[in-house]
Structure formats: structure tokens, C-alpha cells
Protein backbone atom coordinates (compact mmCIF):
# COMPACT_ATOMS: atom_id res chain seq x y z
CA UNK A 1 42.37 -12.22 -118.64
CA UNK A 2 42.56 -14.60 -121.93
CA UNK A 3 43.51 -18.17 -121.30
CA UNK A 4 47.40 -17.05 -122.49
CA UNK A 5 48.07 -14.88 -119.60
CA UNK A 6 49.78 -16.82 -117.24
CA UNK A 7 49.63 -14.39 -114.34
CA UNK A 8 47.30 -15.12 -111.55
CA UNK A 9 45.07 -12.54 -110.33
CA UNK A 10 43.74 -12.14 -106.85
CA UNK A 11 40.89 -10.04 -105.65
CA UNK A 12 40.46 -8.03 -102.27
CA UNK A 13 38.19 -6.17 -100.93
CA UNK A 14 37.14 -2.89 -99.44
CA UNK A 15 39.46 -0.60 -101.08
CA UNK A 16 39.01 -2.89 -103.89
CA UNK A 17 42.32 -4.77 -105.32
CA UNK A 18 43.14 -6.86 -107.77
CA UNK A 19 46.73 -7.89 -107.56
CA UNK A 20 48.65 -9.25 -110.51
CA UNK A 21 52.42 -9.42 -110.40
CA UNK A 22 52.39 -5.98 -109.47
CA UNK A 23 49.79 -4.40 -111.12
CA UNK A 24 46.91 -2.76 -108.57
CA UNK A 25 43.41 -2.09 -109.77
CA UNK A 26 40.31 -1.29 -108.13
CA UNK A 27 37.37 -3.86 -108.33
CA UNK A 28 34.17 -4.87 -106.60
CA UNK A 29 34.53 -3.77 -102.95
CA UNK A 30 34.26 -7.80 -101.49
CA UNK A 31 37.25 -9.02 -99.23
CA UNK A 32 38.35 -12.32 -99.63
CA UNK A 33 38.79 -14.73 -97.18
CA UNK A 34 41.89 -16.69 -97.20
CA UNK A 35 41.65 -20.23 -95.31
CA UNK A 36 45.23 -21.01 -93.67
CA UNK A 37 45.96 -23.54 -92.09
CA UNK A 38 46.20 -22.71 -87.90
CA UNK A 39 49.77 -24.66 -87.59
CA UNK A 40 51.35 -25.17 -91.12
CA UNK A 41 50.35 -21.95 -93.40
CA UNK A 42 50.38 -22.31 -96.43
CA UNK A 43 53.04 -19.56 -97.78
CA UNK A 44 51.44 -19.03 -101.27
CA UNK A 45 48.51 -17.36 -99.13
CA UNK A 46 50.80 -15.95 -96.55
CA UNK A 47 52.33 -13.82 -99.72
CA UNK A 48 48.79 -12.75 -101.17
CA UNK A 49 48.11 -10.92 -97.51
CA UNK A 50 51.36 -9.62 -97.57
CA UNK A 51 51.18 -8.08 -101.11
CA UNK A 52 47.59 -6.49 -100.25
CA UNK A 53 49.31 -4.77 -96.70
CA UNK A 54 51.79 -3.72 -98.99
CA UNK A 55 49.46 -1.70 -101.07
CA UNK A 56 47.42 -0.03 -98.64
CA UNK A 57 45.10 -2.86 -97.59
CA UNK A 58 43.47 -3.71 -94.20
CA UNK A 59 43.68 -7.59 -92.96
CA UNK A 60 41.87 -9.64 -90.30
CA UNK A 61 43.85 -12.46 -88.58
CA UNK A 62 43.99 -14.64 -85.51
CA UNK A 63 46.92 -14.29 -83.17
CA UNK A 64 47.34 -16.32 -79.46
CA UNK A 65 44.47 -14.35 -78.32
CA UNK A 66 42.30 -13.55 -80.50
CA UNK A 67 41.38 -12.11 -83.55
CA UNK A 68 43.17 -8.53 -84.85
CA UNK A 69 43.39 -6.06 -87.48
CA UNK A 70 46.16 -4.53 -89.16
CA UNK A 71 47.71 -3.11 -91.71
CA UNK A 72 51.42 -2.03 -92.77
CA UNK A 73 53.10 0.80 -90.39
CA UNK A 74 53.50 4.02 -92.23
CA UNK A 75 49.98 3.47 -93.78
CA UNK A 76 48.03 7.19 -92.72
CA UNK A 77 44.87 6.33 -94.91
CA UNK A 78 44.61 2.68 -93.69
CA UNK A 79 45.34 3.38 -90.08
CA UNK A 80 42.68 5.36 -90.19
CA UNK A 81 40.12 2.66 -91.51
CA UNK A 82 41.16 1.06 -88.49
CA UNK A 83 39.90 3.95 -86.36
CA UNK A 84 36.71 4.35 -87.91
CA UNK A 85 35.90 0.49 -87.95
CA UNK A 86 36.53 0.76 -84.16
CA UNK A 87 35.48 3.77 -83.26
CA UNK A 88 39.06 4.58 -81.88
CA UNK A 89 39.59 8.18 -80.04
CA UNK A 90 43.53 9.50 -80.85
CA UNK A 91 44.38 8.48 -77.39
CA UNK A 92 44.17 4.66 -78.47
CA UNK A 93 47.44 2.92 -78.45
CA UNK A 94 48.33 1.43 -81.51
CA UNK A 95 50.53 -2.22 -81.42
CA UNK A 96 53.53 -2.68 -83.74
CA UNK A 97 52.97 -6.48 -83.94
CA UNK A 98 56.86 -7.82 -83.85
CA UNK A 99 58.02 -11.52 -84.72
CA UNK A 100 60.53 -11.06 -82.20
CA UNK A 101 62.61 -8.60 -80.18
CA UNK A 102 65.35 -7.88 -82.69
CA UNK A 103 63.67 -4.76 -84.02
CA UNK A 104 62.35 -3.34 -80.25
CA UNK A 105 65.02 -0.81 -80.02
CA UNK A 106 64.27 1.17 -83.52
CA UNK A 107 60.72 1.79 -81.74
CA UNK A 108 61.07 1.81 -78.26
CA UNK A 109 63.14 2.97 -75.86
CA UNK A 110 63.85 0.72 -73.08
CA UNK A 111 66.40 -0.25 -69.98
CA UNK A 112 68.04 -3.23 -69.44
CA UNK A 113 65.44 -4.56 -66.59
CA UNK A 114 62.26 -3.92 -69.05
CA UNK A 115 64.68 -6.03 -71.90
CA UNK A 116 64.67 -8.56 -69.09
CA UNK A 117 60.97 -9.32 -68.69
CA UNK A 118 59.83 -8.92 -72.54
CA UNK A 119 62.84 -11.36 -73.22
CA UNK A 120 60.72 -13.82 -70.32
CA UNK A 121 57.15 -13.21 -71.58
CA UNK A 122 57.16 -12.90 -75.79
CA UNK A 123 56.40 -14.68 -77.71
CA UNK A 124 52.96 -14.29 -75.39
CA UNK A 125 49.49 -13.11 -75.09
CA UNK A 126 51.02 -9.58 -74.15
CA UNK A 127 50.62 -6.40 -74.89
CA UNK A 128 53.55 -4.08 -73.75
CA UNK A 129 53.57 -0.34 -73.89
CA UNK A 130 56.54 1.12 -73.89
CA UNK A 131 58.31 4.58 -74.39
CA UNK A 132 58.16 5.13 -78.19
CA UNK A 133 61.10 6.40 -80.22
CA UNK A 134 61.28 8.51 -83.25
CA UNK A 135 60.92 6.09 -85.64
CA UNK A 136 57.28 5.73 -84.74
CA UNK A 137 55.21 8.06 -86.74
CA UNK A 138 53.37 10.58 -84.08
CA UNK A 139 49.85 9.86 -85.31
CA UNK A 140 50.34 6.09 -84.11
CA UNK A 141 52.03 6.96 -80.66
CA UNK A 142 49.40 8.04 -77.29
CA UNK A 143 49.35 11.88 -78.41
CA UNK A 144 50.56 13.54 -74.54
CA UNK A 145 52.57 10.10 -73.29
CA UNK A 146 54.62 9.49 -76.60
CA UNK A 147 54.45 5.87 -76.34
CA UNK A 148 53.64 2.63 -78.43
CA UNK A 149 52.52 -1.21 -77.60
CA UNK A 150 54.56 -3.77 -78.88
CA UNK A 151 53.34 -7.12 -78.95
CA UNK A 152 54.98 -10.90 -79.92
CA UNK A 153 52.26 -13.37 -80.82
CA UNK A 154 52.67 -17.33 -80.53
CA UNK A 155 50.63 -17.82 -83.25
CA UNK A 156 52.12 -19.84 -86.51
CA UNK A 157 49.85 -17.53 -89.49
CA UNK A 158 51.07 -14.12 -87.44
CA UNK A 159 54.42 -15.22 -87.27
CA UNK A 160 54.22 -16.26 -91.09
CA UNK A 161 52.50 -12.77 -92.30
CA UNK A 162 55.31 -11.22 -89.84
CA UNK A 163 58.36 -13.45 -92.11
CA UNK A 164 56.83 -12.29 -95.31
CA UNK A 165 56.50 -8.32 -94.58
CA UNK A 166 59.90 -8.42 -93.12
CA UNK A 167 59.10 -4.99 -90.89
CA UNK A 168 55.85 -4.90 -88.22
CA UNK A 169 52.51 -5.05 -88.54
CA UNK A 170 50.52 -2.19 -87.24
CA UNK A 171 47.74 -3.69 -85.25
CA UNK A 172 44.66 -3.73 -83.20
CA UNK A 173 42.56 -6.24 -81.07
CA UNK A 174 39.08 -6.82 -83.33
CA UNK A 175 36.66 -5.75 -80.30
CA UNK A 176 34.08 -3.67 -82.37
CA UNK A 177 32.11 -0.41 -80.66
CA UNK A 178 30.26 -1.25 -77.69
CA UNK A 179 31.62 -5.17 -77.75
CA UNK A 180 33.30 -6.28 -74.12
CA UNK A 181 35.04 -9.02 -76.17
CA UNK A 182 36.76 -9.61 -79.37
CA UNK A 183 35.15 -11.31 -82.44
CA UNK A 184 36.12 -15.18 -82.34
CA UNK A 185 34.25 -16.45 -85.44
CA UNK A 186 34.94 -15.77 -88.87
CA UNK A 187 31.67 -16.46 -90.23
CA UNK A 188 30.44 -13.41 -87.80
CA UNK A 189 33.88 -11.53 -89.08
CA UNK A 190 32.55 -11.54 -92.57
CA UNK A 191 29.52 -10.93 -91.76
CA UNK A 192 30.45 -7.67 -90.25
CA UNK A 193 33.28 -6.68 -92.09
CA UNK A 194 33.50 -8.07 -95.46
CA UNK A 195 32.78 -4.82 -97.42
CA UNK A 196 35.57 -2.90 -94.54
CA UNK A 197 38.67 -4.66 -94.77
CA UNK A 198 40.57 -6.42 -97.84
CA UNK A 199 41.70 -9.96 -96.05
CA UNK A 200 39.84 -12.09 -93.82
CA UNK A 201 42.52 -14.71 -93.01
CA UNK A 202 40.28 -17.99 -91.50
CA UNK A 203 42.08 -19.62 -88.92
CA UNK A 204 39.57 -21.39 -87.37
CA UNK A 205 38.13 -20.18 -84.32
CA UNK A 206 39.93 -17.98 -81.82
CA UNK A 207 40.09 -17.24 -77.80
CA UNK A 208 37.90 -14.67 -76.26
CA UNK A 209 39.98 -13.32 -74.21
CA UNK A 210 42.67 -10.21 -75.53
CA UNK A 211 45.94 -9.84 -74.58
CA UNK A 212 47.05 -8.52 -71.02
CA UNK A 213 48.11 -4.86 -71.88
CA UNK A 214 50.82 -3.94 -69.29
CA UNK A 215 52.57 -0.62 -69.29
CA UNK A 216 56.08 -0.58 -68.98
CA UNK A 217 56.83 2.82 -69.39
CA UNK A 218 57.38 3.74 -66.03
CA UNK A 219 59.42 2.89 -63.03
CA UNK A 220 56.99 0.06 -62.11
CA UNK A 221 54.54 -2.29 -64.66
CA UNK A 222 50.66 -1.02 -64.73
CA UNK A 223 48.32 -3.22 -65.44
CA UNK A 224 46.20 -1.78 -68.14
CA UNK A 225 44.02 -4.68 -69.08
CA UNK A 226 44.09 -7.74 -67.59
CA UNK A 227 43.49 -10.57 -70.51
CA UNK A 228 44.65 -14.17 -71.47
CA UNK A 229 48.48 -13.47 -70.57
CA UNK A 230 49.59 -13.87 -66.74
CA UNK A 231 50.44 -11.02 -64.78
CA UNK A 232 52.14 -13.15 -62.08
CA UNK A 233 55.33 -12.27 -63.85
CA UNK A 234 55.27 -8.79 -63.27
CA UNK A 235 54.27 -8.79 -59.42
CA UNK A 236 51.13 -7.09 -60.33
């Protein structure tokens, strides 16, 4: 661009982007890393992740737990980046990554006494699967339960991505094939994934623990996957 444009330009990676305004063009297949800060992000970044979700991109950020990807909701082709990158069968629950409860009931059906203990436990280190709703496009949902997970991070950069977008993030923990735990470095993130996702978002280092995964589905919570949230909560 000559020195008279006075658009910036922005590139991202493994799809290749360059975002201008809102002009989208392939380049070199690199993703950038985007260094926000853990408790005050810096919204200028914040809105450069957004606009690559927007177009089809795959991110990388921390949450309360650990490290996830994602990407936006009624993405087919980048949904299914995610499943290759993890190696994930169609019986893998998908997250809808909320920044709050306000939006549960266009995705998930639930009664008053489930309402009760997601009100108690988000924002938390939770993830919550619940009966999904028609909103939820099938491909996302567990193909013979119908359901979804829903989570609500503590985490100030998730919350910020989550302001920007406006609508949820579809998301899953970053535990790669074979891995018992997630990746909690992002020098080791870009080592593996640079040239497979679009946005590494460096918040510093994360936990190592995932989020509980409790089913609430039912007529009584299953633990799923016990992780960093308590399950004392939920008599399990």
C-alpha cells in the first residue's frame, strides 16, 4: 500500500487474510500472534480477532482454564478445521462459549432448577451440556443426544472477544491428538499451529487443567470430566 493510503492492513494466517476496512485477501499462510494484555485488553486487538472470526478464521485464546480454539458459530468450513486439528469424531460436543446467560435459552433448552445452578457456577471453569434447541446447527450438536455445551469463562480477553462478536463463540479445549492435557504455552502454540489457525491471541501462560464438563441434560448432573471447576456444587 503507498504511503497515502491511510487504511491499516492486518495479516492472518492459515486461510490466509489480509484485512483492510473490509476488504479480504488471501496472503502468506502465517498466523499472527496478537499479545493482549491478561486483565486490561487492549480493544484495538480485541477488534482485529473479531474481524478475522467474522470472515471465516480460526483463533487461539486463553480462557479460566486453559487455552481454546474457536471460531464464529454458523462457520461449516472452519468448524471443521477444528475437527481435523483435533482429530475430533462427530460425537464430540462442541461449546457455544457465552459472555453470560442472557442468550442460553435461544440454544438450550432448560428448567428452572438447571437455570438455578448455571446462574451459581458461570462465570466458571465449567463446561455444561445441555439439551440443544433448534437454533443450533445439527452438525455442532452430539449427532443421537441432540445436545450442546455451553460454557461462561472468567477470563477478561474471552469476555472482550465475546463483547466485540456480540453472538457466541464456537469453541473447543486446545488438547491436541494423543495429549492428556491442554497446551499452556504459546511459544509451543505457535510452534504447532502457526500455519493451522489465523490468531494466536498471547495471554501469557495458562492452567493445565480444562474445564469440569458436567451434563445437565438429564434428571440428575453427570460428571463427564472432572477439571479445574468444583463439582461440590452439584452433589457429584
Amino acid at each position: 500500500m503507498g504511503s497515502s493510503g491511510s487504511a491499516q492492513v492486518s495479516c492472518f494466517g492459515a486461510e490466509g487474510f489480509i484485512v483492510a476496512g473490509s476488504l479480504v485477501r488471501p496472503v502468506l499462510p502465517v498466523a499472527q500472534t496478537l499479545y493482549i494484555h491478561p486483565e486490561n485488553p487492549q480493544n484495538r486487538l480485541v477488534e482485529q480477532a473479531v474481524k478475522v472470526i467474522r470472515a471465516g478464521g480460526l483463533i487461539i485464546y486463553p480462557t479460566d482454564s486453559a487455552y481454546a480454539i474457536g471460531c464464529h458459530l454458523g462457520d461449516k468450513a472452519a468448524v471443521d478445521r477444528i475437527r481435523q486439528i483435533r482429530q475430533l469424531d462427530k460425537h464430540h460436543n462442541f461449546t457455544l462459549v457465552c459472555s453470560d446467560l442472557s442468550e442460553l435459552g435461544v440454544y438450550a433448552r432448560v428448567n428452572n432448577q438447571v437455570f438455578r445452578r448455571l446462574k451459581a457456577n458461570t462465570p466458571g471453569p465449567y463446561t455444561f451440556i445441555l439439551e440443544a434447541t433448534s437454533e443450533v446447527p445439527r452438525r455442532l450438536m452430539h449427532p443421537k443426544r441432540k445436545t450442546i455445551g455451553l460454557r461462561v469463562p472468567a477470563n477478561a480477553i474471552a469476555q472482550a472477544l465475546l463483547a466485540a462478536l456480540g453472538e457466541p463463540l464456537m469453541s473447543s479445549t486446545l488438547i491436541m491428538p494423543g495429549d492428556e492435557y491442554p497446551l499452556t504455552d504459546p511459544e509451543d502454540i505457535r510452534d504447532l499451529l502457526e500455519k493451522r489457525v489465523d490468531i494466536i491471541i498471547d495471554g501469557g501462560f495458562s492452567g493445565m487443567e480444562p474445564t469440569t464438563v458436567i451434563d445437565l441434560s438429564g434428571d440428575a448432573p453427570i460428571l463427564l470430566r472432572r477439571g479445574m471447576g468444583d463439582v461440590a456444587a452439584f452433589d457429584l
